[in-house]
Protein backbone atom coordinates (compact mmCIF):
# COMPACT_ATOMS: atom_id res chain seq x y z
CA UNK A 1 24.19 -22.75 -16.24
CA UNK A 2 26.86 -25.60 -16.68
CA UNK A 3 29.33 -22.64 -16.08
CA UNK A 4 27.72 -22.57 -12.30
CA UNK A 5 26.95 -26.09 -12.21
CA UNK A 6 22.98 -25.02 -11.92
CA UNK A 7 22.08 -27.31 -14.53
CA UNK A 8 19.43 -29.93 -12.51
CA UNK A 9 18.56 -27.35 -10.24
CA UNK A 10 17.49 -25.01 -12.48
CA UNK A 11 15.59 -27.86 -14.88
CA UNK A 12 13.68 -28.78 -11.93
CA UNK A 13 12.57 -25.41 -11.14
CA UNK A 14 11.73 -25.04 -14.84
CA UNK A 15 10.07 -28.20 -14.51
CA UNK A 16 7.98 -27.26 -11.52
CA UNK A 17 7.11 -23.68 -12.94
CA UNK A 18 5.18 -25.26 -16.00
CA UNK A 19 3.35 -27.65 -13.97
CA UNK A 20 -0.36 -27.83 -13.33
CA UNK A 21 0.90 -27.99 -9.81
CA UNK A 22 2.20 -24.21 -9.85
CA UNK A 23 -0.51 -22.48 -11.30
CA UNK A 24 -3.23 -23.65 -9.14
CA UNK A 25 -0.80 -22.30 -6.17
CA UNK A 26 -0.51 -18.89 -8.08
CA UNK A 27 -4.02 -18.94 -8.57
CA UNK A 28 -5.73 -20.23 -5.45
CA UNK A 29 -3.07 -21.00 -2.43
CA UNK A 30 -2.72 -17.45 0.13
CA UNK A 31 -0.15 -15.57 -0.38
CA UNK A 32 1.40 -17.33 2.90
CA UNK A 33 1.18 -20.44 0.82
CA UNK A 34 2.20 -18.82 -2.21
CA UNK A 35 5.02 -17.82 -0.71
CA UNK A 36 6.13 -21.15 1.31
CA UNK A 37 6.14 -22.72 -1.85
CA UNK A 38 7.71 -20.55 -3.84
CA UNK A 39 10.49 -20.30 -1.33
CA UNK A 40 10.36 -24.37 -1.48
CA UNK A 41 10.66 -24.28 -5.33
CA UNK A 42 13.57 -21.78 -5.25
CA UNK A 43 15.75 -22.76 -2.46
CA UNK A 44 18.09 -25.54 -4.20
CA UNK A 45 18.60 -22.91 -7.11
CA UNK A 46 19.47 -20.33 -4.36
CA UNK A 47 20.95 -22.56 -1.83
CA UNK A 48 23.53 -23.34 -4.59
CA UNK A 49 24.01 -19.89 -6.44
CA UNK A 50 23.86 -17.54 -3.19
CA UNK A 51 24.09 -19.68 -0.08
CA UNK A 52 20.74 -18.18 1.14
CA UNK A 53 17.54 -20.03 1.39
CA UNK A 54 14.70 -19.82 -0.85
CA UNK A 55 12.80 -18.79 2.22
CA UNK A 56 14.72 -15.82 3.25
CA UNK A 57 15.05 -14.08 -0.39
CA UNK A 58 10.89 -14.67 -0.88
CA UNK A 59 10.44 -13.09 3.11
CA UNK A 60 13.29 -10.38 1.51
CA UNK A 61 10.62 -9.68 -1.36
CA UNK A 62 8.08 -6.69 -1.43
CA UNK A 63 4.68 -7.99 -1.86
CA UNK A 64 4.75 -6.79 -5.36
CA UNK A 65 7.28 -8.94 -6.76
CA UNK A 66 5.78 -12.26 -5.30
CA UNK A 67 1.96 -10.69 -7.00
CA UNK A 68 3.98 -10.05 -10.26
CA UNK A 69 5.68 -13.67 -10.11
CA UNK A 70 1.44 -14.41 -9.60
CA UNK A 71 0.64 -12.31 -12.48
CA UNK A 72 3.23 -13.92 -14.92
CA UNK A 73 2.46 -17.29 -13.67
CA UNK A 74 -1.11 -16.83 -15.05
CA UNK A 75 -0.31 -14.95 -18.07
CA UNK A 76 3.01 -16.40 -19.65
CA UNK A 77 2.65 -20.08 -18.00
CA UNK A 78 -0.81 -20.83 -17.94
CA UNK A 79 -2.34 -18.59 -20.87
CA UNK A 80 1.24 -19.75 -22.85
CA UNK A 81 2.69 -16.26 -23.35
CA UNK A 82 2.39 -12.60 -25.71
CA UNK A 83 -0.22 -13.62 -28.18
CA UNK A 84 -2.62 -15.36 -25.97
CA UNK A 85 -6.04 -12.57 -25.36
CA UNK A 86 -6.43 -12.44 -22.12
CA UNK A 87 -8.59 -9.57 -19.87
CA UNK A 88 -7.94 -7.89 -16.86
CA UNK A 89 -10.63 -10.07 -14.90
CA UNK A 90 -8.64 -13.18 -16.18
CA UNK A 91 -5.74 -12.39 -14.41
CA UNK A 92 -7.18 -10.47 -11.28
CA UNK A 93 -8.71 -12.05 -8.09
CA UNK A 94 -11.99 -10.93 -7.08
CA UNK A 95 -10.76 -8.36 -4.65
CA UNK A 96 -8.61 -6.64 -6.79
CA UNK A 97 -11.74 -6.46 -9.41
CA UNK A 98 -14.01 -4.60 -7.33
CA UNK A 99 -10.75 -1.93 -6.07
CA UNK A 100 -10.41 -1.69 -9.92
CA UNK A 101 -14.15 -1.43 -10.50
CA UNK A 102 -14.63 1.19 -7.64
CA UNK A 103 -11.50 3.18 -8.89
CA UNK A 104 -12.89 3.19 -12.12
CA UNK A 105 -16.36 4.40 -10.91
CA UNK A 106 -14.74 7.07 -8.85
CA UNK A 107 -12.70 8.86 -12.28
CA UNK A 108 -15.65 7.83 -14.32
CA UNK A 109 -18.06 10.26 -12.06
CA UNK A 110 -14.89 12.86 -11.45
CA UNK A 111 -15.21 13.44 -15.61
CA UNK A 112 -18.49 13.14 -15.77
CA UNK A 113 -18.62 16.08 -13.29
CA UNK A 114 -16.19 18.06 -15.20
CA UNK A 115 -17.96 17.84 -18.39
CA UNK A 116 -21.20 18.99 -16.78
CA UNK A 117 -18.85 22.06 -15.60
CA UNK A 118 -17.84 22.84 -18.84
């Protein structure tokens, strides 16, 4: 980092990452929120490194990366990392737990009709 002369940008993004701050917005801001801050968080890091904003690489991002940068937030941030149990429905919104739970129901009944075949 002192190579690039990142060093205070990238402690303060550091700094932000691990705060209380950040994981509520993972966990409860929209993703249009999410994603303003985010870019806010980013952009002296990329300003610096790229000459791009923070706010056009997050609009450059599919959906998935900002839900995985979501995803990590609440598993290696907030539940501190590998180690830590954690459950699907700890690190799922709502929405995404009934898709899961209708998926689920959908196979479940699929091989339970399959094994009345056979």
């Amino acid at each position: 980092m002192a190579k690039y002369g990142v060093e205070e940008e990238t402690k303060n993004l550091m700094t932000y990452l691990n705060s209380d701050d950040w994981t509520t917005v993972a966990e409860l801001d929209s993703n249009q929120e999410f994603n303003q801050k985010l870019a806010q968080a980013i952009d002296p890091l990329t300003q610096k490194v790229m000459g791009a904003s923070g706010e056009v690489l997050v609009d450059q991002m599919p959906i998935q990366m900002t839900q995985w940068i979501r995803d990590s937030t609440s598993l290696w941030i907030k539940n501190k990392g590998a180690g830590t149990p954690t459950t699907e429905a700890a690190v799922t919104n709502a929405d995404s737990q009934a898709q899961i739970a209708q998926i689920k129901a959908a196979y479940e009944n699929k091989v339970s009709t399959l094994e009345r075949k056979l």
